[in-house]
Protein backbone atom coordinates (compact mmCIF):
# COMPACT_ATOMS: atom_id res chain seq x y z
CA UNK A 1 0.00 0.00 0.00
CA UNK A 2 1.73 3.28 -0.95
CA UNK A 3 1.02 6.53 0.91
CA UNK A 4 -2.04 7.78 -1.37
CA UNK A 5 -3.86 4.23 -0.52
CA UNK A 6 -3.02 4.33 2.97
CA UNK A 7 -4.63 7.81 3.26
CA UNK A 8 -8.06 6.97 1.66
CA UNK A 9 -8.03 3.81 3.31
CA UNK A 10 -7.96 5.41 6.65
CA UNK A 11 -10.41 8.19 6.20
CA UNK A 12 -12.69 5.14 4.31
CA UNK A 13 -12.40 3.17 7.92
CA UNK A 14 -12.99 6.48 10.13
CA UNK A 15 -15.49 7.53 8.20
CA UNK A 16 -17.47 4.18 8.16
CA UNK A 17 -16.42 3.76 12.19
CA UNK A 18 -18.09 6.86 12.98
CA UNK A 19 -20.81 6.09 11.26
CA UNK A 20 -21.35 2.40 12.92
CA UNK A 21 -21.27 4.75 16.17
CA UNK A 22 -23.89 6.83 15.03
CA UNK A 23 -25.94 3.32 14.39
CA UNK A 24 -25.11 1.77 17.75
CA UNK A 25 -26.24 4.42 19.94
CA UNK A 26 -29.33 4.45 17.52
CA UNK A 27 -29.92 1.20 18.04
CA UNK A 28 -29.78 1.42 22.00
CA UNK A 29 -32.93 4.64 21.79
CA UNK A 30 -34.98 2.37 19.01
CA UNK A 31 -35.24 -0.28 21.78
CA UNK A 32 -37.07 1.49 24.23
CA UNK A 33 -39.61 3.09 21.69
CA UNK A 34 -43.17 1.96 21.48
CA UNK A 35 -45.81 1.69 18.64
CA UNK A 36 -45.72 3.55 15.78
CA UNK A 37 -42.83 5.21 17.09
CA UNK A 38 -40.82 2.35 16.92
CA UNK A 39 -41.96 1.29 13.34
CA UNK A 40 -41.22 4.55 12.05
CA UNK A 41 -37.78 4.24 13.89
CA UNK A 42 -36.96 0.91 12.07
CA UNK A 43 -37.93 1.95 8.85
CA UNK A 44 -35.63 5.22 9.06
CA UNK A 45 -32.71 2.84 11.16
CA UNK A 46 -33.00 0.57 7.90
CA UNK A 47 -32.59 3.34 5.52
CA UNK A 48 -29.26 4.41 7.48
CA UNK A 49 -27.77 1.09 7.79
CA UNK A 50 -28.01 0.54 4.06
CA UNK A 51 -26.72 4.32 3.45
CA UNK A 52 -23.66 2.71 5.95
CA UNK A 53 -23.40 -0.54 3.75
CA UNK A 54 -23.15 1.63 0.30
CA UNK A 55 -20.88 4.00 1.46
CA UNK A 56 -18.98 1.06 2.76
CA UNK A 57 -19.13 -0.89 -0.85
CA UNK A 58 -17.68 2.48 -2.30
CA UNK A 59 -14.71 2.01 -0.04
CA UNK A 60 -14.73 -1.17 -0.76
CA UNK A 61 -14.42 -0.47 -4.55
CA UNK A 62 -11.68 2.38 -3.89
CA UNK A 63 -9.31 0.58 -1.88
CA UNK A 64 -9.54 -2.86 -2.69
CA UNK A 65 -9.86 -3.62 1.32
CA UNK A 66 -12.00 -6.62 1.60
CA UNK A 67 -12.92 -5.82 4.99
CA UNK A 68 -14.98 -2.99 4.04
CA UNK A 69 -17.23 -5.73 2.14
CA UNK A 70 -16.87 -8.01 5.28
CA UNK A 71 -18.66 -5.26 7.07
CA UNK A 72 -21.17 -4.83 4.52
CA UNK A 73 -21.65 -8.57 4.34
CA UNK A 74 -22.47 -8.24 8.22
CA UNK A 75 -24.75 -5.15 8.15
CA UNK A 76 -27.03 -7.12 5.50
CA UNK A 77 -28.33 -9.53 8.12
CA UNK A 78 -29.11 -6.76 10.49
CA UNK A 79 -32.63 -6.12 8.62
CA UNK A 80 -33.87 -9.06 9.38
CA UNK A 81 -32.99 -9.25 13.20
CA UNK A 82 -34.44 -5.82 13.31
CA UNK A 83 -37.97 -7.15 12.29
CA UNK A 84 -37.44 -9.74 15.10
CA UNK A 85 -36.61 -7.23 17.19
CA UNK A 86 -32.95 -8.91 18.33
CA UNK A 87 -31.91 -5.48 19.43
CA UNK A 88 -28.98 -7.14 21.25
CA UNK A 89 -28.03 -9.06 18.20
CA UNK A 90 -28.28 -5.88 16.23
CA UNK A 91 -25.68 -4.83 18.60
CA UNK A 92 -23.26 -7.01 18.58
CA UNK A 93 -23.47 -7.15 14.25
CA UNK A 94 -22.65 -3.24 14.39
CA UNK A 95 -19.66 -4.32 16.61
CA UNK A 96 -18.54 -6.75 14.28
CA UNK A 97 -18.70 -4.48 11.48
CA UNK A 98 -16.73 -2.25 13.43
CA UNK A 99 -14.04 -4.61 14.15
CA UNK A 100 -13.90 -5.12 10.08
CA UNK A 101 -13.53 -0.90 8.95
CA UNK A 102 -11.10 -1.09 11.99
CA UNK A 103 -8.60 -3.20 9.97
CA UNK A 104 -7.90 -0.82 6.98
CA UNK A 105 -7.83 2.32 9.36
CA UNK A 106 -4.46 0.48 11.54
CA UNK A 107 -3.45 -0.60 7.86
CA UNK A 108 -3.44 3.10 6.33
CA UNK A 109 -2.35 4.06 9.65
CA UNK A 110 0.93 1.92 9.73
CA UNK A 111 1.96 3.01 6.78
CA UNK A 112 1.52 6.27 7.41
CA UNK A 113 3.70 5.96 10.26
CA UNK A 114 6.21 4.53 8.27
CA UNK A 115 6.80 6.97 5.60
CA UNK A 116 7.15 9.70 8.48
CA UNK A 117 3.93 10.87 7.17
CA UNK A 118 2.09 11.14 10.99
């Protein structure tokens, strides 16, 4: 990975961890809704995590970092626990996709490091 990779590999991975943060303290409000509150909620916490998983494919494409698709891979089975409403299990699949866009971020970062370059 040269220096131009390892820069838009690590803003790919920050920019997708933040947003995995965004959906996990979501995901902890959703839970305690009620009603049509709460179906409204899913619908718009679907809409997000599939805004996550494209922008995740695009980094995907740009880098060539597998673990960006990984992620994706893992987000896509988050609908479906949603309509079950596994809130825990929707947890624990953002952390997982975290733990993937984590990968590319210490990747970009390393060599970063190494060409003096931070």
């Amino acid at each position: 990975m040269n220096p131009k990779e390892a820069i838009q590999s690590y803003l790919f991975a920050e920019r997708a961890k933040t947003n995995l943060i965004t959906l996990s303290q979501m995901i902890t409000v959703l839970s305690d809704l009620k009603g049509a509150e709460k179906s409204g909620a899913k619908r718009m916490f679907k809409l997000l995590v599939n805004a996550v998983a494209q922008d995740l494919t695009f980094a995907e494409k740009t880098t060539g970092s597998k673990e960006f698709l990984d992620a994706v891979k893992i987000l896509d089975g988050i609908e479906s626990m949603l309509d079950n409403d596994e809130f825990d299990d929707v947890s624990r699949a953002i952390g997982n996709a975290m733990t993937q866009a984590t990968t590319p971020a210490q990747q970009g970062w390393q060599v970063l490091s190494e060409n003096e370059l931070v």
